[in-house]
Structure formats: C-alpha cells, structure tokens
PDB file of N, CA and C in Angstrom:
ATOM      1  N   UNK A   1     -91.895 -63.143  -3.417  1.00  0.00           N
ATOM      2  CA  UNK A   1     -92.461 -61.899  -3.840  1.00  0.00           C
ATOM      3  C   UNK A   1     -93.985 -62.039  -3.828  1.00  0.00           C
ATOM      4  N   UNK A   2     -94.705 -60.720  -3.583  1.00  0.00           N
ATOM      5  CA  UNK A   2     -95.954 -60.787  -3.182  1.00  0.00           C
ATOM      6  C   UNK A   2     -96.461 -59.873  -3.871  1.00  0.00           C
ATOM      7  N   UNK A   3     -97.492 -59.935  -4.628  1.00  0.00           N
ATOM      8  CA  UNK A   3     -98.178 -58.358  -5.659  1.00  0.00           C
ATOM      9  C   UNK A   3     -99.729 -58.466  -5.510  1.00  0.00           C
ATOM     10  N   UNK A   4    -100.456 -57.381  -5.457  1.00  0.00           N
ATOM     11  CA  UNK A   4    -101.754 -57.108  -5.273  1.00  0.00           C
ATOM     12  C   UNK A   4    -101.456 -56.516  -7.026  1.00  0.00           C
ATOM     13  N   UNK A   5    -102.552 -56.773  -8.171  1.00  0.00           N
ATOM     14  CA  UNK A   5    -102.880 -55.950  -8.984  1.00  0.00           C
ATOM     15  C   UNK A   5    -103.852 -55.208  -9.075  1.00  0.00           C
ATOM     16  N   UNK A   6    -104.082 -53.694 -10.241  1.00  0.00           N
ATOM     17  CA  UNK A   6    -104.881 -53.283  -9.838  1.00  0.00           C
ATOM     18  C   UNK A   6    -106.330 -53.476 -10.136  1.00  0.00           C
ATOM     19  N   UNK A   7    -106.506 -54.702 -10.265  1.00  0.00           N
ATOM     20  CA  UNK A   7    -107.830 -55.011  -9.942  1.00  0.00           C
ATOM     21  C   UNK A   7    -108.000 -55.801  -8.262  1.00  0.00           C
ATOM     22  N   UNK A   8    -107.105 -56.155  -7.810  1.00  0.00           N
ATOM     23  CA  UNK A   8    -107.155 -56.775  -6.195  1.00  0.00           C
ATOM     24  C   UNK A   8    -106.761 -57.844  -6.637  1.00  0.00           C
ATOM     25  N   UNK A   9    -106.339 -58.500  -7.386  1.00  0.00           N
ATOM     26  CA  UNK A   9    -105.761 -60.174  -6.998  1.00  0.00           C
ATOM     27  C   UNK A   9    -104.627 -59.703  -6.561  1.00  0.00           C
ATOM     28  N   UNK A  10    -104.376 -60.827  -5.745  1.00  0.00           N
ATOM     29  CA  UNK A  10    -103.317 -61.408  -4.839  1.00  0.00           C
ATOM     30  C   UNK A  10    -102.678 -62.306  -5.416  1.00  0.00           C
ATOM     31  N   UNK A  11    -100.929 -62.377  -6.339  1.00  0.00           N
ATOM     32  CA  UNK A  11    -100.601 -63.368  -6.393  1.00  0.00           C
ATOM     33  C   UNK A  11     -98.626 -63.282  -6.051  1.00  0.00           C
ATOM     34  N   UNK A  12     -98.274 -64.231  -6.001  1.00  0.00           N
ATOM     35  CA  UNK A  12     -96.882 -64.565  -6.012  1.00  0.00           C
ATOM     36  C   UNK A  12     -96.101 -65.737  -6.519  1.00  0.00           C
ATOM     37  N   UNK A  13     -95.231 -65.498  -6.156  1.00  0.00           N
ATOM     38  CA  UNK A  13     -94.122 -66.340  -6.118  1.00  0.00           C
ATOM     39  C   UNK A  13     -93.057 -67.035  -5.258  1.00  0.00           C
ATOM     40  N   UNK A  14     -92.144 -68.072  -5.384  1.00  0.00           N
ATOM     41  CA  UNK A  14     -91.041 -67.982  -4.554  1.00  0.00           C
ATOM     42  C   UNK A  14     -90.387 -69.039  -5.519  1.00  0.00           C
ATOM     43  N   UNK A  15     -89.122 -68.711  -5.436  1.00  0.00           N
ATOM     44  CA  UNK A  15     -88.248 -69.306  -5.815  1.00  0.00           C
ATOM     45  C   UNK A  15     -86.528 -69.450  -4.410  1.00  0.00           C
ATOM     46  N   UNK A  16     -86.368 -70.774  -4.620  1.00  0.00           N
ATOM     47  CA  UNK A  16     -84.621 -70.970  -3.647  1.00  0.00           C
ATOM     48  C   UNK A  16     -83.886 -70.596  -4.241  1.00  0.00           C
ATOM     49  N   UNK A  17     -83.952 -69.737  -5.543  1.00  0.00           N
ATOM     50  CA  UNK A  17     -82.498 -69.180  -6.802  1.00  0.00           C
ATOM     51  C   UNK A  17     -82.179 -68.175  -6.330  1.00  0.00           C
ATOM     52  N   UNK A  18     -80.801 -67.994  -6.297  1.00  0.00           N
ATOM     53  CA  UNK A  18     -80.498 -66.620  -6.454  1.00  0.00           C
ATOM     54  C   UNK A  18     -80.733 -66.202  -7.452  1.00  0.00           C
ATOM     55  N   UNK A  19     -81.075 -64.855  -7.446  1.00  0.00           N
ATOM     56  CA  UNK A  19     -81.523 -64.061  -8.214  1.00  0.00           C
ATOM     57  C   UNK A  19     -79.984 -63.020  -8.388  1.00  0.00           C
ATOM     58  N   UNK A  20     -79.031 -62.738  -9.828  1.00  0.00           N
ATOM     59  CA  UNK A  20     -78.278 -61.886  -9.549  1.00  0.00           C
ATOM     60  C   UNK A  20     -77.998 -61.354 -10.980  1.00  0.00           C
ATOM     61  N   UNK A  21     -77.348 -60.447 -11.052  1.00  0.00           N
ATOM     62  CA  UNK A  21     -77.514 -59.807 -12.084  1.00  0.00           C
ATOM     63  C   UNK A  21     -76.682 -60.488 -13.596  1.00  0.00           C
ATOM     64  N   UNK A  22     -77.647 -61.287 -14.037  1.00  0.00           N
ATOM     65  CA  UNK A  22     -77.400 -62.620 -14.672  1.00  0.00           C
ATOM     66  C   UNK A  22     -78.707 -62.198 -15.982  1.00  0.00           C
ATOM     67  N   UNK A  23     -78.306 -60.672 -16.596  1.00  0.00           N
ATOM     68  CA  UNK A  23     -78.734 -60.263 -17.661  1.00  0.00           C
ATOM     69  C   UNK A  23     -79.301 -61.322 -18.469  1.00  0.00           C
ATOM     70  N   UNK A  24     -80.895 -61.102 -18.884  1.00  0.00           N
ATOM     71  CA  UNK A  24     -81.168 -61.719 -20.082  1.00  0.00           C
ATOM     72  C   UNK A  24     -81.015 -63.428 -19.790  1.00  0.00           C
ATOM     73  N   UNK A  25     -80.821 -63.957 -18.677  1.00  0.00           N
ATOM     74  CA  UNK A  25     -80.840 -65.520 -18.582  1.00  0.00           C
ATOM     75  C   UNK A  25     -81.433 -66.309 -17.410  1.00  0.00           C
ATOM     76  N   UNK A  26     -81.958 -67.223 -17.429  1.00  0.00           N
ATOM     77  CA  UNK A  26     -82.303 -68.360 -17.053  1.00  0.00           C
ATOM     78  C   UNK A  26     -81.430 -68.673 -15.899  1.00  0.00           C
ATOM     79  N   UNK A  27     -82.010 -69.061 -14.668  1.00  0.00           N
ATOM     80  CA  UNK A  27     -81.531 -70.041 -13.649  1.00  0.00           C
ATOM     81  C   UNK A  27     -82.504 -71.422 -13.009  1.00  0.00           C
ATOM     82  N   UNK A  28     -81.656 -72.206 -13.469  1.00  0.00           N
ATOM     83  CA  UNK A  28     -82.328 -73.373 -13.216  1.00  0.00           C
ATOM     84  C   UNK A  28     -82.949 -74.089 -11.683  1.00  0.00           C
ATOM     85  N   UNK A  29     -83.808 -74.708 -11.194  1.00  0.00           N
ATOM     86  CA  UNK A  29     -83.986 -74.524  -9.629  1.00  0.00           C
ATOM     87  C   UNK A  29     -84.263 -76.353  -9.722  1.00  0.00           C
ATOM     88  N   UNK A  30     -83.059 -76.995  -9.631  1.00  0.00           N
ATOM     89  CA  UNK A  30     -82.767 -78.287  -9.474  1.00  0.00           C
ATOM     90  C   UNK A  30     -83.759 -78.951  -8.025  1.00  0.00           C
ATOM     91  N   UNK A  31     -84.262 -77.916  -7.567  1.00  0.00           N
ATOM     92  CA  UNK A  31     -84.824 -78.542  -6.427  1.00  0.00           C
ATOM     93  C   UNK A  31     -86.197 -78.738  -6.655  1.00  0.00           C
ATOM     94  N   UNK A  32     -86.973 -78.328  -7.417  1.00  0.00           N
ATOM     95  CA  UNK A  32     -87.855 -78.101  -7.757  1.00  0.00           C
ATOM     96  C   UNK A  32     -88.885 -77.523  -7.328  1.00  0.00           C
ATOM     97  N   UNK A  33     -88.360 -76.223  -6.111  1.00  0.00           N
ATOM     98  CA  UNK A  33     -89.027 -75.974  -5.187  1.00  0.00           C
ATOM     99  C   UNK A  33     -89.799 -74.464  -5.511  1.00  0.00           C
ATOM    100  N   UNK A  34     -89.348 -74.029  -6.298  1.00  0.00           N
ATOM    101  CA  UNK A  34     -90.202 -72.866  -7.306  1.00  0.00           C
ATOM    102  C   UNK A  34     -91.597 -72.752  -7.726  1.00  0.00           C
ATOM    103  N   UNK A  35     -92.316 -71.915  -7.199  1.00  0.00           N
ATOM    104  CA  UNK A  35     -93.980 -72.135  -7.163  1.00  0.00           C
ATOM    105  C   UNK A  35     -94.671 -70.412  -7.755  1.00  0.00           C
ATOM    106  N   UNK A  36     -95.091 -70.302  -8.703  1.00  0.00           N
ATOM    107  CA  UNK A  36     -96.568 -69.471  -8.158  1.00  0.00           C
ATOM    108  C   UNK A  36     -97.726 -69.435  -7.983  1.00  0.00           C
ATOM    109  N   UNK A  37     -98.179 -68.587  -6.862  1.00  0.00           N
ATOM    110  CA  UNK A  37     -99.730 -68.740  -6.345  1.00  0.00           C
ATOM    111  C   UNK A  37    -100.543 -67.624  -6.213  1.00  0.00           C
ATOM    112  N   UNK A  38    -101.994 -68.132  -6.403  1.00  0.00           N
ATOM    113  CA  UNK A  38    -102.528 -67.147  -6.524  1.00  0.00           C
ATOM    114  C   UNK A  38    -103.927 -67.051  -5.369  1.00  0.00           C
ATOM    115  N   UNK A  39    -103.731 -66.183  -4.398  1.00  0.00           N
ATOM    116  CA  UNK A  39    -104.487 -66.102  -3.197  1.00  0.00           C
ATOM    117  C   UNK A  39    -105.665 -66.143  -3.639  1.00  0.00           C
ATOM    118  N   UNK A  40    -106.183 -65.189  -4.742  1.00  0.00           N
ATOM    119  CA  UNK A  40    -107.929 -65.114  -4.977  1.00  0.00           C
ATOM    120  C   UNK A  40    -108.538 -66.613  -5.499  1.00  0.00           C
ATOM    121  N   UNK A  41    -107.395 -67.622  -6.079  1.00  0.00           N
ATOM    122  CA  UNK A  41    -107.781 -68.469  -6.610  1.00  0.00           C
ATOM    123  C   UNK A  41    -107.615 -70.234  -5.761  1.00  0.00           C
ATOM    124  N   UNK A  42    -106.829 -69.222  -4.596  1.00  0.00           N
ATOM    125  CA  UNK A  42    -106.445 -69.973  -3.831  1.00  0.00           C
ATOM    126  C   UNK A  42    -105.694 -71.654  -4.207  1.00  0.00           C
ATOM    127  N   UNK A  43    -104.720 -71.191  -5.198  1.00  0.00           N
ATOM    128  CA  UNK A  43    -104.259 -72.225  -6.223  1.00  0.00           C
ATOM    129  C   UNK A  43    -102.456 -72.204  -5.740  1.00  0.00           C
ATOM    130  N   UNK A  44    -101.958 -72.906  -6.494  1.00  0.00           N
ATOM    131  CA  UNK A  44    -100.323 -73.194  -6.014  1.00  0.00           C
ATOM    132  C   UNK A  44    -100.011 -73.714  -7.723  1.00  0.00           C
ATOM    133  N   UNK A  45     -98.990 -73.105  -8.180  1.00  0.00           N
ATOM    134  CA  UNK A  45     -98.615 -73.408  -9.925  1.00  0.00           C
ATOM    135  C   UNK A  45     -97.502 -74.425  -9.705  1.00  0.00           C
ATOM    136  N   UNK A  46     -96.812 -75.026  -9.061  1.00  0.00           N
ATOM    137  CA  UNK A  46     -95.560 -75.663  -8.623  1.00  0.00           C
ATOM    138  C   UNK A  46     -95.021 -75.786 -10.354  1.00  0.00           C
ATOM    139  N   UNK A  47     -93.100 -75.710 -10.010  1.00  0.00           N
ATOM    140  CA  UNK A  47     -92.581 -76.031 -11.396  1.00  0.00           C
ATOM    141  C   UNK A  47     -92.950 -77.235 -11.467  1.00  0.00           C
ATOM    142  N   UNK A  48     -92.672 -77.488 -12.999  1.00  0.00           N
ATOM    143  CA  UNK A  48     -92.362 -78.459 -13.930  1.00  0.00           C
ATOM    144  C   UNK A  48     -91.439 -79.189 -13.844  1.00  0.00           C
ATOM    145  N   UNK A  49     -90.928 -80.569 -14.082  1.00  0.00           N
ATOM    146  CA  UNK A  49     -89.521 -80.994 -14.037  1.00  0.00           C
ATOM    147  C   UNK A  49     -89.024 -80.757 -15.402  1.00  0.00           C
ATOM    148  N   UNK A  50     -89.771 -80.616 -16.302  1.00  0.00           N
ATOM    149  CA  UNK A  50     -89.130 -80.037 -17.762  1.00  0.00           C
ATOM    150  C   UNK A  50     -89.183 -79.035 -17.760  1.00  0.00           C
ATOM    151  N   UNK A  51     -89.233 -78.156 -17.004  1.00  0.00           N
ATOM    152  CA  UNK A  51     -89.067 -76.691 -16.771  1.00  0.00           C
ATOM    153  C   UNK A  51     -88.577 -76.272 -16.060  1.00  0.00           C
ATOM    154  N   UNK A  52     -87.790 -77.031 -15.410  1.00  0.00           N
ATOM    155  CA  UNK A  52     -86.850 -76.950 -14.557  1.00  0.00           C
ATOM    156  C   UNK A  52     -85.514 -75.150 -14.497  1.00  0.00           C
ATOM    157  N   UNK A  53     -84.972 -75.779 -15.644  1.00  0.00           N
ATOM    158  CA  UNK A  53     -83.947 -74.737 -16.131  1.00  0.00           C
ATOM    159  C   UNK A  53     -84.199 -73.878 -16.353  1.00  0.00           C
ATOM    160  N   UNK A  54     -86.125 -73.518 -16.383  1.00  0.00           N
ATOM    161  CA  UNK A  54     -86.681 -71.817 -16.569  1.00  0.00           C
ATOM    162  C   UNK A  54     -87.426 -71.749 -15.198  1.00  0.00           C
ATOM    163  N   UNK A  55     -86.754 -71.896 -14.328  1.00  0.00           N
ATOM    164  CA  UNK A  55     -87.177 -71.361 -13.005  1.00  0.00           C
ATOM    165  C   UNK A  55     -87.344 -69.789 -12.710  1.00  0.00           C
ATOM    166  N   UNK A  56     -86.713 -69.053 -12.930  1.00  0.00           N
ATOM    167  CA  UNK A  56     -86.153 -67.820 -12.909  1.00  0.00           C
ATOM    168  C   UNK A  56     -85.714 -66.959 -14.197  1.00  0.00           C
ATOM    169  N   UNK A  57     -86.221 -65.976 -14.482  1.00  0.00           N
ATOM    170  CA  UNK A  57     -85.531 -65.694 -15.754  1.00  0.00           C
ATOM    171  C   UNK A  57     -84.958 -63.819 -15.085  1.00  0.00           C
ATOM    172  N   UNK A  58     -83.460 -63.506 -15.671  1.00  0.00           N
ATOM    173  CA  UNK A  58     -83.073 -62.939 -14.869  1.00  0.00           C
ATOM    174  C   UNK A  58     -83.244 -61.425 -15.836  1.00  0.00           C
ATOM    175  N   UNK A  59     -83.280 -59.927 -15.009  1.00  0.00           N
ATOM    176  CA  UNK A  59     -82.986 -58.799 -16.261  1.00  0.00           C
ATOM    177  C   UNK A  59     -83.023 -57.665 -15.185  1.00  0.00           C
ATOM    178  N   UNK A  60     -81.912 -57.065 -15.482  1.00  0.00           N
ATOM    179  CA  UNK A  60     -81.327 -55.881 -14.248  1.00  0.00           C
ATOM    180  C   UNK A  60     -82.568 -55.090 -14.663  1.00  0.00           C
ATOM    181  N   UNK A  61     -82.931 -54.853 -15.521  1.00  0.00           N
ATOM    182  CA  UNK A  61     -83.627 -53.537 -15.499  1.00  0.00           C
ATOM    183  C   UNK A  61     -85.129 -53.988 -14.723  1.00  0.00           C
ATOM    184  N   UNK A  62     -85.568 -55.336 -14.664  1.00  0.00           N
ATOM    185  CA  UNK A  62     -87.330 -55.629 -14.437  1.00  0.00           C
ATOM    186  C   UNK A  62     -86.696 -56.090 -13.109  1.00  0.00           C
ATOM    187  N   UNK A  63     -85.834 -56.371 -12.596  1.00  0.00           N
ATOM    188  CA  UNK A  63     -85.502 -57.946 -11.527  1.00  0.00           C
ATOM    189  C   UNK A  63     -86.150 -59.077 -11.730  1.00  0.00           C
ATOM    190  N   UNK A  64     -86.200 -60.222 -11.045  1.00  0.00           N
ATOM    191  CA  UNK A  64     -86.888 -61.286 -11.521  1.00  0.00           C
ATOM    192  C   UNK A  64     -87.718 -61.553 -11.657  1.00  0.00           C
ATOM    193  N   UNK A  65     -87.831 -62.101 -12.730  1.00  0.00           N
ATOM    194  CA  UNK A  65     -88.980 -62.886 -13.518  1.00  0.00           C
ATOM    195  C   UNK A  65     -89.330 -64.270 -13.702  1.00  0.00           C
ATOM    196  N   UNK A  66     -90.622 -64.503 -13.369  1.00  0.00           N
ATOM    197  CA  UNK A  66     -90.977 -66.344 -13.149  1.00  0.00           C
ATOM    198  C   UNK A  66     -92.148 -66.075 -14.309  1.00  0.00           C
TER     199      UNK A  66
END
C-alpha cells in the first residue's frame, strides 16, 4: 500500500500476510518481511523480531493496519 498525505509525504507499507477479514486481530509475519517506508525520508522501518505477531492488525471496517 502506497499513500500521499495531505501535506505531500509519501509513505507505505508491505506486508506477505494475508490480510482477511480477521476482525479486531493481529497476524503474525514469521518471515519477517513486513516493512514501512517513507519516500520523503527516504527511510525503510523493517519489523521487529519481537514484533513479530503485530505485523498486521486486521478491522473490516478500516482494512489493514500496520
């Protein structure tokens, strides 16, 4: 996922999780391949290994959330 806000930053995300309608919870990304970045800052957030299991946090009504 990719978002401009409205001041102009550029930032995202990616995650290898499925994302599914997994109300109100957590999916864990054992791979550890879950990142966000931010173009204006030209930075990369990579997960945590203790943060593993909050890779993804899931909610039908927003879709996903990192």
């Amino acid at each position: 996922m990719i978002f401009q806000s409205k001041s102009d930053q550029i930032f995202g995300t990616y995650s290898p999780c499925k994302w599914k309608s997994c109300n109100g919870k957590f999916v864990q990304d054992n791979t550890l391949s879950s990142f966000i970045f931010s173009q204006n800052h030209d930075q990369v957030y990579p997960l945590k290994q203790n943060q593993k299991e909050y890779a993804i946090y899931c909610n039908s009504q927003l879709g996903p959330v990192r």
